[in-house]
N, C-alpha and C. Protein backbone atom coordinates (compact mmCIF):
# COMPACT_ATOMS: atom_id res chain seq x y z
N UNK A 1 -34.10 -66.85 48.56
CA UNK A 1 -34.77 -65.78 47.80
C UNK A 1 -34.25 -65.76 46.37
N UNK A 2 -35.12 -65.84 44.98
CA UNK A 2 -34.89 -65.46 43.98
C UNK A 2 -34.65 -64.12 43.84
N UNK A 3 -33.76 -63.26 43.51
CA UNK A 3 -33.57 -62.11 42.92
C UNK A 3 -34.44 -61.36 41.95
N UNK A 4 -34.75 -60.27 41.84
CA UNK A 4 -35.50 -59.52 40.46
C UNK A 4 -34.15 -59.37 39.75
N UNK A 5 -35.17 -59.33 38.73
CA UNK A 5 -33.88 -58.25 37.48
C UNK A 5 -33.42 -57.28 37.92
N UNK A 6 -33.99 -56.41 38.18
CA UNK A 6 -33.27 -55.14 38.20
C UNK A 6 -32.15 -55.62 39.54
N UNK A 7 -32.68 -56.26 40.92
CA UNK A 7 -31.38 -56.49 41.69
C UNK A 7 -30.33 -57.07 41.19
N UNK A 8 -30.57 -58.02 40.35
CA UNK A 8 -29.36 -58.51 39.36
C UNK A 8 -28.46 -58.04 38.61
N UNK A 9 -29.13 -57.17 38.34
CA UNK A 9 -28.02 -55.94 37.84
C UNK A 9 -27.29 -54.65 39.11
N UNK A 10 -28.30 -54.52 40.05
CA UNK A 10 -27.46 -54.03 41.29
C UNK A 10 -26.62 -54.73 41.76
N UNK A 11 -26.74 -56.10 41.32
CA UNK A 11 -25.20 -57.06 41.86
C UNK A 11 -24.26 -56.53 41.28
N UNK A 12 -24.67 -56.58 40.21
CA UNK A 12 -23.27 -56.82 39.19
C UNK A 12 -22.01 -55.48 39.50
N UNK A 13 -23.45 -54.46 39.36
CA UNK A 13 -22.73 -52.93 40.04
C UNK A 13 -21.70 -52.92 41.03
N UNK A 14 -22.53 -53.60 42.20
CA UNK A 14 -22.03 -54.05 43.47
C UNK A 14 -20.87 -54.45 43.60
N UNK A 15 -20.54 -55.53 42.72
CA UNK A 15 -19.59 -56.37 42.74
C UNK A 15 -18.65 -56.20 41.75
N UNK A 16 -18.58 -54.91 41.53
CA UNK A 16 -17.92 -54.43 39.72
C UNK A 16 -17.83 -55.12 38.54
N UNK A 17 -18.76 -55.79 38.33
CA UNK A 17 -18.86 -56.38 36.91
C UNK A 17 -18.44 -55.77 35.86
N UNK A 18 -17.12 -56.16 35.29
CA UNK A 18 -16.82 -55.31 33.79
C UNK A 18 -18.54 -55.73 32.82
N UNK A 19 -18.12 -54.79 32.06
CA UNK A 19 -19.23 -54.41 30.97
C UNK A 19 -18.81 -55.77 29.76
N UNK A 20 -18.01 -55.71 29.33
CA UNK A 20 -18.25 -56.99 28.50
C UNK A 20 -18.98 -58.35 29.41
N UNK A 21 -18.15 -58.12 30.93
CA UNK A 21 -18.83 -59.66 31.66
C UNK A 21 -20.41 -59.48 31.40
N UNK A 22 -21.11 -58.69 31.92
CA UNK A 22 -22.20 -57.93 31.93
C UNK A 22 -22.95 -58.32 30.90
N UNK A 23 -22.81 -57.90 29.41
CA UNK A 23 -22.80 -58.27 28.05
C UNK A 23 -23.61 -59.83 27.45
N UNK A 24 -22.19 -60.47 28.81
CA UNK A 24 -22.12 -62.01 28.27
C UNK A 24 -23.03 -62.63 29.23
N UNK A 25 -23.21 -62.13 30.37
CA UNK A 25 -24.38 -62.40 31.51
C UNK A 25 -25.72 -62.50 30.75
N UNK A 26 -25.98 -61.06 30.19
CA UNK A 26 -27.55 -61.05 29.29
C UNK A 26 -27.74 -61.58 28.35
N UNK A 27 -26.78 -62.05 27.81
CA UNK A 27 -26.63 -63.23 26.04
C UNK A 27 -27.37 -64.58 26.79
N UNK A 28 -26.62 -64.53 27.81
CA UNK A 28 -26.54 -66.26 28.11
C UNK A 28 -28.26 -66.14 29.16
N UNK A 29 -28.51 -65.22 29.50
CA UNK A 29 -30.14 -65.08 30.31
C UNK A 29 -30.75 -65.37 29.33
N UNK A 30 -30.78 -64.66 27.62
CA UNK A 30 -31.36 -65.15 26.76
C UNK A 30 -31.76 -66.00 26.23
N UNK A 31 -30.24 -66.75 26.17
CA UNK A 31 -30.23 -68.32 25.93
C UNK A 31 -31.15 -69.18 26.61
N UNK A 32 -30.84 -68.68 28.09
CA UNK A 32 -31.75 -70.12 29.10
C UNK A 32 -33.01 -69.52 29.10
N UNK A 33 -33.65 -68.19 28.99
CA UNK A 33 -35.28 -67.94 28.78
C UNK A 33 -35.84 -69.19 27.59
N UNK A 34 -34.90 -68.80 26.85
CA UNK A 34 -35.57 -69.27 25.39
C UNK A 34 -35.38 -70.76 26.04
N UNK A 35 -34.96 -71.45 26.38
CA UNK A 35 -34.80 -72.77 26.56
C UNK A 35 -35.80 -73.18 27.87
N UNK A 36 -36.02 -72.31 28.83
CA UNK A 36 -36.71 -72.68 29.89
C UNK A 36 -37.91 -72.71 29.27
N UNK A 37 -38.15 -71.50 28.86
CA UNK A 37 -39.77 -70.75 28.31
C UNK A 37 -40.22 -72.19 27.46
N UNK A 38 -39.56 -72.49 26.62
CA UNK A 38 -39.57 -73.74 25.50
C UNK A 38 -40.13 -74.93 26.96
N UNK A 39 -39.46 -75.35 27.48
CA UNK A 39 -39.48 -76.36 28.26
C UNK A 39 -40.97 -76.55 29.35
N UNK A 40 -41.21 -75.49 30.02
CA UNK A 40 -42.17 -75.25 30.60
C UNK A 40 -43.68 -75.51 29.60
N UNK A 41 -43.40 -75.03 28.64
CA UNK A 41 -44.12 -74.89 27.31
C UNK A 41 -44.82 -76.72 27.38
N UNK A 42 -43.29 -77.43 27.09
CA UNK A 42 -43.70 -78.78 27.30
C UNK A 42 -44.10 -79.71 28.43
N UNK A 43 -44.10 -79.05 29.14
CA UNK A 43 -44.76 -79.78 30.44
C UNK A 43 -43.58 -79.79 31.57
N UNK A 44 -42.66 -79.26 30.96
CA UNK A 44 -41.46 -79.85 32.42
C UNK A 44 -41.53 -78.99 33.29
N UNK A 45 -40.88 -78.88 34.95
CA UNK A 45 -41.35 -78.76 35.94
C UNK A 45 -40.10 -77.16 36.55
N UNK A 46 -40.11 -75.98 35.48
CA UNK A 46 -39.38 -75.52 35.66
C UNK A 46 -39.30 -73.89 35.81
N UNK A 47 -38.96 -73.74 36.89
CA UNK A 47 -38.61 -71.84 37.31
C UNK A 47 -38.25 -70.87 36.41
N UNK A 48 -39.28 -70.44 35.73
CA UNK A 48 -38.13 -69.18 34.60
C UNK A 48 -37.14 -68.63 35.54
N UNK A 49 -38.05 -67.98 36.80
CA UNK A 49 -37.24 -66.61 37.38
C UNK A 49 -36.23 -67.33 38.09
N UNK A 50 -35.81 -68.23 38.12
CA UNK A 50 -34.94 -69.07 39.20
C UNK A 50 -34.10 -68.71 38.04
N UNK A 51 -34.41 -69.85 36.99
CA UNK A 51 -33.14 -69.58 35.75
C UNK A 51 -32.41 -68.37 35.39
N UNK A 52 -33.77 -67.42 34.94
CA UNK A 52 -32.76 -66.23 34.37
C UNK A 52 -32.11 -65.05 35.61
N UNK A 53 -32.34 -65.24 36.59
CA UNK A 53 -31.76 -64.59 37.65
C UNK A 53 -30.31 -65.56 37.96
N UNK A 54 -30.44 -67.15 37.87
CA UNK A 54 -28.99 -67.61 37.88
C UNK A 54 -28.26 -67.38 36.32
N UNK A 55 -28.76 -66.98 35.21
CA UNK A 55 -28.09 -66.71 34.20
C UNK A 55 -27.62 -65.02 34.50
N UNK A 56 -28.44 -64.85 35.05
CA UNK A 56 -27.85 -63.16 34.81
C UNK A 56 -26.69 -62.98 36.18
N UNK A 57 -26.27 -64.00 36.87
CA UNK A 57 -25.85 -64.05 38.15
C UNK A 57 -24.47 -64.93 38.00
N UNK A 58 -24.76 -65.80 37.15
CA UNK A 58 -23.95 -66.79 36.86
C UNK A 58 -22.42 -66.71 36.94
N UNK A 59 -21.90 -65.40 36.34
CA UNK A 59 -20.70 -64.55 36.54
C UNK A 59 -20.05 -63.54 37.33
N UNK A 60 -20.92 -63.38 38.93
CA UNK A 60 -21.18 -62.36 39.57
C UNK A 60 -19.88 -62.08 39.98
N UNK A 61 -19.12 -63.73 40.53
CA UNK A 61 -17.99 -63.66 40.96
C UNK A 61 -16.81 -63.00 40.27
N UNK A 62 -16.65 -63.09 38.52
CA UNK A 62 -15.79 -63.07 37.79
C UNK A 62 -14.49 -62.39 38.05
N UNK A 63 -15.44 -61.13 37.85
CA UNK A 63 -14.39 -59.32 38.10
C UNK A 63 -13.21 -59.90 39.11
N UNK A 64 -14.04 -60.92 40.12
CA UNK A 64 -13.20 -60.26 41.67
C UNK A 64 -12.00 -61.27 41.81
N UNK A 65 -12.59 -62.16 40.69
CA UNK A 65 -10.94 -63.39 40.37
C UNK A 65 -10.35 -63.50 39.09
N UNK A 66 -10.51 -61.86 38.50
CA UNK A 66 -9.19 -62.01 37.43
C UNK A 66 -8.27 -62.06 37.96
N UNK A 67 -6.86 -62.74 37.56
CA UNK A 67 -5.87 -62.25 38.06
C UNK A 67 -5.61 -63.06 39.33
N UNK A 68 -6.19 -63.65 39.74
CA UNK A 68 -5.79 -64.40 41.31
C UNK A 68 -5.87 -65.55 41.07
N UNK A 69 -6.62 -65.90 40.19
CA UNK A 69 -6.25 -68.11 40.11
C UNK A 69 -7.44 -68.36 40.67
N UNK A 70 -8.55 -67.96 41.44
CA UNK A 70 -9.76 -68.21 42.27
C UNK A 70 -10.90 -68.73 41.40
N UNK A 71 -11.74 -69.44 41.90
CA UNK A 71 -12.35 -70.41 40.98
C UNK A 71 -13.65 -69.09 41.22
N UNK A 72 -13.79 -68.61 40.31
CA UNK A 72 -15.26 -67.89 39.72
C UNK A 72 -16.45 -68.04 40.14
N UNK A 73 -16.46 -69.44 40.04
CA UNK A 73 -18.06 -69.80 40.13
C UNK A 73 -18.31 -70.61 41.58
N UNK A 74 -17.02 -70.80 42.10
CA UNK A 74 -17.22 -70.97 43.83
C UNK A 74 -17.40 -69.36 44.61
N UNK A 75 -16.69 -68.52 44.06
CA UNK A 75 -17.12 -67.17 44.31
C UNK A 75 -18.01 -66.27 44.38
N UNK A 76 -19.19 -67.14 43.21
CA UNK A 76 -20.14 -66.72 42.78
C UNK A 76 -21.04 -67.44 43.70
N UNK A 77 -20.72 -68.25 43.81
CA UNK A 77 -21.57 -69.15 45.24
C UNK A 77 -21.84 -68.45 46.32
N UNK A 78 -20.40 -68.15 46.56
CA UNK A 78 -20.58 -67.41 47.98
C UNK A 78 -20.98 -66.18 48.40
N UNK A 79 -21.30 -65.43 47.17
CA UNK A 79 -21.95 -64.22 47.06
C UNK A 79 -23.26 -64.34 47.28
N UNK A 80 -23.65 -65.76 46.62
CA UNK A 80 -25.39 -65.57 46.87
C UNK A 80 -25.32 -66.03 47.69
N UNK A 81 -25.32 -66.67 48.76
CA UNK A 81 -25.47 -67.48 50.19
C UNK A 81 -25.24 -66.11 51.03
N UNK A 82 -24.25 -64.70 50.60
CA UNK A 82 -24.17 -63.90 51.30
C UNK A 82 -25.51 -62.85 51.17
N UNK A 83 -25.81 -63.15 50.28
CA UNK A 83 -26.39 -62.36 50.37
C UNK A 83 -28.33 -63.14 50.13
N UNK A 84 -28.46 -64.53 51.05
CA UNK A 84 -29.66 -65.44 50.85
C UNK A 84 -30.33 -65.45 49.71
N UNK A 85 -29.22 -65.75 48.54
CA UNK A 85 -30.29 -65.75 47.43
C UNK A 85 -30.12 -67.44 46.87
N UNK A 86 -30.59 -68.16 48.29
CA UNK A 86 -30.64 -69.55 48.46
C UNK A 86 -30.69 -70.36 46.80
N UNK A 87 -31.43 -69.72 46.46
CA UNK A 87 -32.39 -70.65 45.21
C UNK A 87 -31.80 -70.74 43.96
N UNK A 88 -30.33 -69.94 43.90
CA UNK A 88 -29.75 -69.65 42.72
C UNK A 88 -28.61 -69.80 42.71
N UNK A 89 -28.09 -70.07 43.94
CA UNK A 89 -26.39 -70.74 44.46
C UNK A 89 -26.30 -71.50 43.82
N UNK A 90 -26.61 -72.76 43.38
CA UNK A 90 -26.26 -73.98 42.90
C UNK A 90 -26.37 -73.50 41.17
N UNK A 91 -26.85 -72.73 41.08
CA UNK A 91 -26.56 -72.70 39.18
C UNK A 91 -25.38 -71.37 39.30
N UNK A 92 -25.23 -70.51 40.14
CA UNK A 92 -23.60 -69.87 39.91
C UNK A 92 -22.81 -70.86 39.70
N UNK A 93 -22.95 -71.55 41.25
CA UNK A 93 -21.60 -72.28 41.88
C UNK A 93 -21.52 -73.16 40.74
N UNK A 94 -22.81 -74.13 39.72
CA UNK A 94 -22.20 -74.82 39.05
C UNK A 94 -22.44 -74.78 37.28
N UNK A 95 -22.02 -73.27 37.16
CA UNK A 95 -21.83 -72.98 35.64
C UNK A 95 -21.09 -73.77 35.08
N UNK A 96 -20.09 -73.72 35.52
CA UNK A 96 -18.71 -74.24 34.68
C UNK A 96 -18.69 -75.64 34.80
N UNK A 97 -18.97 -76.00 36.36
CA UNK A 97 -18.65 -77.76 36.17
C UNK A 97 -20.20 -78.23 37.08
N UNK A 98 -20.83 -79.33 36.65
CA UNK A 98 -22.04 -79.38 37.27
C UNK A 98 -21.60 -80.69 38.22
N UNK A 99 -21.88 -80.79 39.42
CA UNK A 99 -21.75 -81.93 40.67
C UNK A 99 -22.34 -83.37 40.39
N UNK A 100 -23.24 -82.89 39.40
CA UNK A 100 -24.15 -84.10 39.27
C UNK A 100 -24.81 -83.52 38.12
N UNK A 101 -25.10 -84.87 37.31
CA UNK A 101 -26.21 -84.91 36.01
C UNK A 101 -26.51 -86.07 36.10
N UNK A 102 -27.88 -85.87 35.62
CA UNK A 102 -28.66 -87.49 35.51
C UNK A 102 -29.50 -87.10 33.63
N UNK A 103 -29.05 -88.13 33.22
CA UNK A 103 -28.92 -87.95 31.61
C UNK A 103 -31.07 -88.23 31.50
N UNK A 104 -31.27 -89.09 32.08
CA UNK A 104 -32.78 -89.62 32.15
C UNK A 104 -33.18 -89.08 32.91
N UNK A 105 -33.11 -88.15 33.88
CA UNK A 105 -34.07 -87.33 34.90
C UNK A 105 -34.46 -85.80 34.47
N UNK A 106 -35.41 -85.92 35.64
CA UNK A 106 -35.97 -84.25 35.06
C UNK A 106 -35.05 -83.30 34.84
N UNK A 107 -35.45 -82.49 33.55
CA UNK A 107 -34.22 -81.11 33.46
C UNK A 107 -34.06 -79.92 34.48
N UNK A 108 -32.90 -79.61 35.09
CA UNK A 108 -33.32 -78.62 35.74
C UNK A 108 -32.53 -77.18 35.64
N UNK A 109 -32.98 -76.53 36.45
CA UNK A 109 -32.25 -74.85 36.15
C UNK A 109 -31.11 -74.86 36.40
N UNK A 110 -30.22 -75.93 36.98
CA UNK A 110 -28.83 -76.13 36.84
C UNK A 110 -28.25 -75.94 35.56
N UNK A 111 -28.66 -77.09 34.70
CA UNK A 111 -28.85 -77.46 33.66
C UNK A 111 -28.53 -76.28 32.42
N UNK A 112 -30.08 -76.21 32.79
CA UNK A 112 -30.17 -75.03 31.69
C UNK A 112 -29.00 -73.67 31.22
N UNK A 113 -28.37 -73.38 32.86
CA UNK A 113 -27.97 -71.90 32.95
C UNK A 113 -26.29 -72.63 32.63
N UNK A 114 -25.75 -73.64 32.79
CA UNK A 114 -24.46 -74.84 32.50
C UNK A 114 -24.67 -74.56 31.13
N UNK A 115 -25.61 -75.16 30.64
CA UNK A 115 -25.46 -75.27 29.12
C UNK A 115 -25.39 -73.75 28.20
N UNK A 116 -26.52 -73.00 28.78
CA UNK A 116 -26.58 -71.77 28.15
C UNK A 116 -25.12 -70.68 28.14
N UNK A 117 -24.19 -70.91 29.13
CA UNK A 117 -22.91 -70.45 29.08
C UNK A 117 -22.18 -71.16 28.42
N UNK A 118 -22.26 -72.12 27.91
CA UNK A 118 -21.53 -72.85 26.90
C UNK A 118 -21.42 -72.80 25.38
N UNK A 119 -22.78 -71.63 25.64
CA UNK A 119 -23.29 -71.64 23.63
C UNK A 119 -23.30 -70.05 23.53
N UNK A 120 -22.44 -69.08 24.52
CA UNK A 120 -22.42 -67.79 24.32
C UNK A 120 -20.84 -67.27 24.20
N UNK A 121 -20.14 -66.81 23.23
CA UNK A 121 -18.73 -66.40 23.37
C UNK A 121 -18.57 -64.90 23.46
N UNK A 122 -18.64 -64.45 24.37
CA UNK A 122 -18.64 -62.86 25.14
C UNK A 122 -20.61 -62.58 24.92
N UNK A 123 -20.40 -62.04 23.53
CA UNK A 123 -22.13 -62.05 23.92
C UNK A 123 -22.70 -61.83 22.23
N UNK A 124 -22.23 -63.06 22.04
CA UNK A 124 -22.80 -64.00 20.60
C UNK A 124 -22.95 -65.17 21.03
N UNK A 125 -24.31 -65.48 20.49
CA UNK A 125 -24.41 -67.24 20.44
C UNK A 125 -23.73 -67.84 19.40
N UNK A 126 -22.99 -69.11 19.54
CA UNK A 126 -22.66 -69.86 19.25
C UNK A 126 -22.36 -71.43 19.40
N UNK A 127 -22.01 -72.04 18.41
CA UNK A 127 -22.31 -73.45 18.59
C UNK A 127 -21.32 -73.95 19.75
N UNK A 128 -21.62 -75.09 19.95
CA UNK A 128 -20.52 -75.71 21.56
C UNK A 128 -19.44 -75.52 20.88
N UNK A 129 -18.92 -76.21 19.63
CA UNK A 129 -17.94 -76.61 19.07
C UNK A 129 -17.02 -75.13 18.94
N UNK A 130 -18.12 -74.17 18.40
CA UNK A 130 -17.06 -73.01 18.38
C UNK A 130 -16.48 -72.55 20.14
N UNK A 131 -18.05 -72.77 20.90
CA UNK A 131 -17.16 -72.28 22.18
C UNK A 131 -16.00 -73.37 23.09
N UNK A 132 -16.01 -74.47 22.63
CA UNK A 132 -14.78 -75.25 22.71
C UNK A 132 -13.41 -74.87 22.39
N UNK A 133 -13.57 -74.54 21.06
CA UNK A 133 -12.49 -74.15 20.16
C UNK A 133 -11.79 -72.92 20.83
N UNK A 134 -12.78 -72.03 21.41
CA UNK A 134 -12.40 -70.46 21.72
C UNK A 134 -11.61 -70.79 23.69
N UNK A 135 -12.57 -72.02 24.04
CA UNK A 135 -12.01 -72.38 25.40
C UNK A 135 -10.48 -73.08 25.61
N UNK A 136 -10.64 -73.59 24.35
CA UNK A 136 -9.02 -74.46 24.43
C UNK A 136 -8.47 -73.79 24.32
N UNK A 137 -8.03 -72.29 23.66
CA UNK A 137 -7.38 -71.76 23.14
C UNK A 137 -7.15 -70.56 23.91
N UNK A 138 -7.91 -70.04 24.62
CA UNK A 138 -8.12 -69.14 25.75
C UNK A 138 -7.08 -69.67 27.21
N UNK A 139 -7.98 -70.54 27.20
CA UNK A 139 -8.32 -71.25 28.83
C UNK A 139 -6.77 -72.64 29.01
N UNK A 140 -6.60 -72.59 27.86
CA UNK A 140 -6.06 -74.40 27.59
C UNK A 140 -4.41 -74.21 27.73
N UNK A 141 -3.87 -72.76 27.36
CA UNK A 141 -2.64 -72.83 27.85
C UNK A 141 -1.53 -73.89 27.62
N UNK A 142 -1.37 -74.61 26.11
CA UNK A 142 -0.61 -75.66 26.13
C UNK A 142 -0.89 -76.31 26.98
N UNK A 143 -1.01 -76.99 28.09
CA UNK A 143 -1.24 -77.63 28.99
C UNK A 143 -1.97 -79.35 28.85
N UNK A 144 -1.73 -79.51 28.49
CA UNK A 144 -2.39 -81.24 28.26
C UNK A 144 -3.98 -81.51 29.00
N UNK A 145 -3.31 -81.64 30.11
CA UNK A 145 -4.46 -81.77 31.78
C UNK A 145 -5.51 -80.76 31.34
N UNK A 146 -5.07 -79.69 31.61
CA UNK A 146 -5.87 -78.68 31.25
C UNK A 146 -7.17 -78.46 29.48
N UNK A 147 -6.74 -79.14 28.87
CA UNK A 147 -7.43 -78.76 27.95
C UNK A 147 -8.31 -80.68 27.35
N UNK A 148 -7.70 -81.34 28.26
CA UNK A 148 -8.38 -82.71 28.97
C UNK A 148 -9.58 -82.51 29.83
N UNK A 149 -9.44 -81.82 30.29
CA UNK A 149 -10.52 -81.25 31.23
C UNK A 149 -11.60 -80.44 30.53
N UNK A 150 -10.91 -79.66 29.95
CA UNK A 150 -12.45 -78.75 29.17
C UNK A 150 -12.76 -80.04 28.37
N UNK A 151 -12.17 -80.82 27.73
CA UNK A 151 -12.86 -81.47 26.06
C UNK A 151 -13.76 -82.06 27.31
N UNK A 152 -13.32 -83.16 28.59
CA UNK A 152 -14.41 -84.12 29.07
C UNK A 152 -15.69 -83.03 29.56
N UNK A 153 -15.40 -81.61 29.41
CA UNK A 153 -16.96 -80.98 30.48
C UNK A 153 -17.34 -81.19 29.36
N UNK A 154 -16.99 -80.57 27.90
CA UNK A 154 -17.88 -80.62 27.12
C UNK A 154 -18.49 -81.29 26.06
N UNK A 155 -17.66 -82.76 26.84
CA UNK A 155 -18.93 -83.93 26.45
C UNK A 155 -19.85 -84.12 27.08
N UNK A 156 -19.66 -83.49 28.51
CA UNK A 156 -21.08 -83.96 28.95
C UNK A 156 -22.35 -82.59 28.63
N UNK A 157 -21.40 -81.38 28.60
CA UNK A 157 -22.63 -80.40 28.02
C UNK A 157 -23.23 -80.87 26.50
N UNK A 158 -21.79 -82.22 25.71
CA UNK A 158 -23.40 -82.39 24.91
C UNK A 158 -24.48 -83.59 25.10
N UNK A 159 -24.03 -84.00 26.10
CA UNK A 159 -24.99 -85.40 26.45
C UNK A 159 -26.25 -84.25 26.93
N UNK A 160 -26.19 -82.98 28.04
CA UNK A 160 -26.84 -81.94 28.29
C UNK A 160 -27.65 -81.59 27.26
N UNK A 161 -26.94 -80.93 26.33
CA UNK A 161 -27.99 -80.35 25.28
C UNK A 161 -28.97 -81.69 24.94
N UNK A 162 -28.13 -82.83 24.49
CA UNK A 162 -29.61 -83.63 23.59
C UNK A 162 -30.42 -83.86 24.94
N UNK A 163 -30.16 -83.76 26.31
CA UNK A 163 -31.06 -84.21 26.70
C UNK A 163 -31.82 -83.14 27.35
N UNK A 164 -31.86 -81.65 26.92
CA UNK A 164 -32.85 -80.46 26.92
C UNK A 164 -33.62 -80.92 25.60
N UNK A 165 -33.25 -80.88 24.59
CA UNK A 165 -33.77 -80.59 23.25
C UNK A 165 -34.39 -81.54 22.78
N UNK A 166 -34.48 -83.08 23.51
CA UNK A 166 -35.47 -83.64 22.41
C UNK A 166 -36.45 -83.16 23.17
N UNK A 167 -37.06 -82.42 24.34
CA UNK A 167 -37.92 -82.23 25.05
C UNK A 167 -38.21 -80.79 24.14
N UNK A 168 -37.74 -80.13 23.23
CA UNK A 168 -38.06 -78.86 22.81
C UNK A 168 -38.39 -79.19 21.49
N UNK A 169 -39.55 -78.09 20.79
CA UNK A 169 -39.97 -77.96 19.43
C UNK A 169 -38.80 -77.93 18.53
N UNK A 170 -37.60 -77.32 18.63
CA UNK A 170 -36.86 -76.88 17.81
C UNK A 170 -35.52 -77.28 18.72
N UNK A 171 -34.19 -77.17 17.65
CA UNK A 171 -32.69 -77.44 17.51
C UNK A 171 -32.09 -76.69 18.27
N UNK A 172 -30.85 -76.88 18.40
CA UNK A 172 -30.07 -76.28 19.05
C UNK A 172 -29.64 -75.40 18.14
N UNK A 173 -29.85 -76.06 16.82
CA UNK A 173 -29.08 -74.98 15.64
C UNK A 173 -29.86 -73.59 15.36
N UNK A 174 -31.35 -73.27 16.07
CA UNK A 174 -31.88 -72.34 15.68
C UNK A 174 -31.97 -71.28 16.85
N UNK A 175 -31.00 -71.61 18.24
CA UNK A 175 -31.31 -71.00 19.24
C UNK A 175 -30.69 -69.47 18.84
N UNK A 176 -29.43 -69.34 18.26
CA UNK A 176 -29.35 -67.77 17.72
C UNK A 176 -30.61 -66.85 16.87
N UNK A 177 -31.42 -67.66 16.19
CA UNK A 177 -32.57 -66.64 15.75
C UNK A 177 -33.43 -66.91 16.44
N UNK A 178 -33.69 -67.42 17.02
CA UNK A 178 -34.91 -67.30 18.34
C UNK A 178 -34.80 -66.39 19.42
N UNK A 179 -33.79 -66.49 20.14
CA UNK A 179 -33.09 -65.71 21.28
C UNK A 179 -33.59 -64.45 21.72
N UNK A 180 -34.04 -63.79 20.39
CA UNK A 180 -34.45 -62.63 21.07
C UNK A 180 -36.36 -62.21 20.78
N UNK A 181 -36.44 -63.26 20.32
CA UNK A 181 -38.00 -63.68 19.88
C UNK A 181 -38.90 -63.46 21.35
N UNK A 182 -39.66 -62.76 21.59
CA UNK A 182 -40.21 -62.91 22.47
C UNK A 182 -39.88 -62.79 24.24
N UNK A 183 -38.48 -62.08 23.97
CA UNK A 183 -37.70 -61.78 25.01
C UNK A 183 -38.47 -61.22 26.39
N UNK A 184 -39.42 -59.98 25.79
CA UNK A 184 -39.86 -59.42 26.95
C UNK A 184 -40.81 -60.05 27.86
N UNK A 185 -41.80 -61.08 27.10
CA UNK A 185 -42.03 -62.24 27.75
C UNK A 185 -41.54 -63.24 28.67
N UNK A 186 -40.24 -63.34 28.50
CA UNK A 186 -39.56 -64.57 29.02
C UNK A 186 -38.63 -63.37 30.11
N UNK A 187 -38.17 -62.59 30.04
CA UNK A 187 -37.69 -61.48 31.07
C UNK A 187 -38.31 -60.49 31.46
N UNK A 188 -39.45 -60.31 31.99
CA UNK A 188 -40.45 -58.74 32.66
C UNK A 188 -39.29 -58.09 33.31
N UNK A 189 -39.07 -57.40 32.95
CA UNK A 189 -38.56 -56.24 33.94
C UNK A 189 -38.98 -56.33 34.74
N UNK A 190 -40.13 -56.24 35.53
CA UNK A 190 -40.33 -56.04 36.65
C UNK A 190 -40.92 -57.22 37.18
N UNK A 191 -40.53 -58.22 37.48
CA UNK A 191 -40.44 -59.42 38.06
C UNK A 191 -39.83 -58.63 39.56
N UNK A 192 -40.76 -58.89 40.81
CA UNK A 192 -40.07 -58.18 42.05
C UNK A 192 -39.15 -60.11 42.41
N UNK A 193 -38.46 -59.59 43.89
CA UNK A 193 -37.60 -60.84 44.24
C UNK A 193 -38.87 -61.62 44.62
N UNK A 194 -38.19 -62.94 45.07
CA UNK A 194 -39.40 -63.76 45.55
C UNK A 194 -39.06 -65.23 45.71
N UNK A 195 -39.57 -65.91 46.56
CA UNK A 195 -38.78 -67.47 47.04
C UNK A 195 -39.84 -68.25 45.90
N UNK A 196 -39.40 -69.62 45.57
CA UNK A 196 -39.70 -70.15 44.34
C UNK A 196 -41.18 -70.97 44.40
N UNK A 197 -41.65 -70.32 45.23
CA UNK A 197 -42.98 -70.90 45.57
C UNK A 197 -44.13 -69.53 45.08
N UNK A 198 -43.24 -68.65 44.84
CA UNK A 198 -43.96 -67.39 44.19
C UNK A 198 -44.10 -67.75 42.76
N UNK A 199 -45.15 -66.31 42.08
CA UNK A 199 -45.42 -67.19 40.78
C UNK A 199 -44.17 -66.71 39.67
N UNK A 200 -43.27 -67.42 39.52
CA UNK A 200 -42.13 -67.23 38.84
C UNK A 200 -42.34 -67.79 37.48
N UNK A 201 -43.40 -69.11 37.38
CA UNK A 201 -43.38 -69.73 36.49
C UNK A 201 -44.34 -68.88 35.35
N UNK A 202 -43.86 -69.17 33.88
CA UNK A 202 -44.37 -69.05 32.68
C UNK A 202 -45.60 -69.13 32.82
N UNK A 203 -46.60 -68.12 31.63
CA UNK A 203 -47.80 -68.50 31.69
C UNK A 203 -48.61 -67.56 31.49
């Protein structure tokens, strides 16, 4: 089951989502509307409501592993499987690190909702490079290994981006003034839940 909006935000409730997480949840839904909406636009084969329900979901786990060392976005996995929201597990579970990419294959809502957390720092868009900069420095802890690890994800989030964007009208550099262009379009409020064979898609 895809989630509605509004249940997406009864998660978050649910699951005590601090308000900045919250914040950075709806930046980054923005991000992947504008990028799905774009994409669909061009012919590719892709779920708004799948996307922005795993963007707005993407962090569900967060709250419940500050402080414990627990991987977030396996947490976030297991929330939607608990609660059958089949269709959107795989873009929680793989925000942060994706299982698989195929640089020449179709784009998908994995994809999208991976990359779109990569270009939001709390809940401003920004370029990879800045959210690199803010990840090493956060996340990176002196640590060698550790900040080895973020630089290799986020070479492949940029092999990711060029290979969303030559499929889009426009840059990566213009996704902050777009973002909120046409928002209510690309997010209805009232989108009810619905399995991905419902009409989720753009149009």
């Amino acid at each position: 089951m895809i989630p509605s909006v509004e249940t997406c935000f009864q998660m978050m409730d649910r699951y005590g989502m601090l308000e900045h997480i919250k914040e950075h949840s709806i930046m980054v839904a923005g991000v992947a509307a504008l990028i799905a909406d774009g994409l669909l636009k061009a012919g590719s084969n892709i779920c708004l409501r799948t996307t922005v329900a795993g963007a707005l979901m993407h962090d569900i786990g967060k709250t419940l592993c500050l402080g414990n060392g627990k991987d977030h976005a396996a947490e976030g996995g297991r929330i939607c499987r608990r609660h059958a929201f089949d269709e959107i597990e795989p873009l929680v579970a793989e925000h942060v690190i994706l299982r698989s990419f195929d640089p020449e294959g179709a784009c998908t809502e994995r994809e999208i909702v991976y990359y779109a957390d990569k270009r939001v720092n709390h809940n401003r868009v920004v370029s990879l490079r800045e959210r690199l900069e803010y990840l090493l420095e956060t996340y990176g802890g002196g640590l060698e290994w550790r900040r080895r690890a973020i630089r290799n994800n986020f070479r492949q989030c940029v092999e990711v981006e060029h290979k969303l964007f030559r499929r889009l009208p426009f840059g990566p550099e213009s996704v902050q003034e777009r973002v909120f262009e046409g928002l209510p379009h690309r997010i209805p409020l009232d989108w009810g839940s619905g399995t991905r064979s419902d009409s989720g898609r753009a149009g």
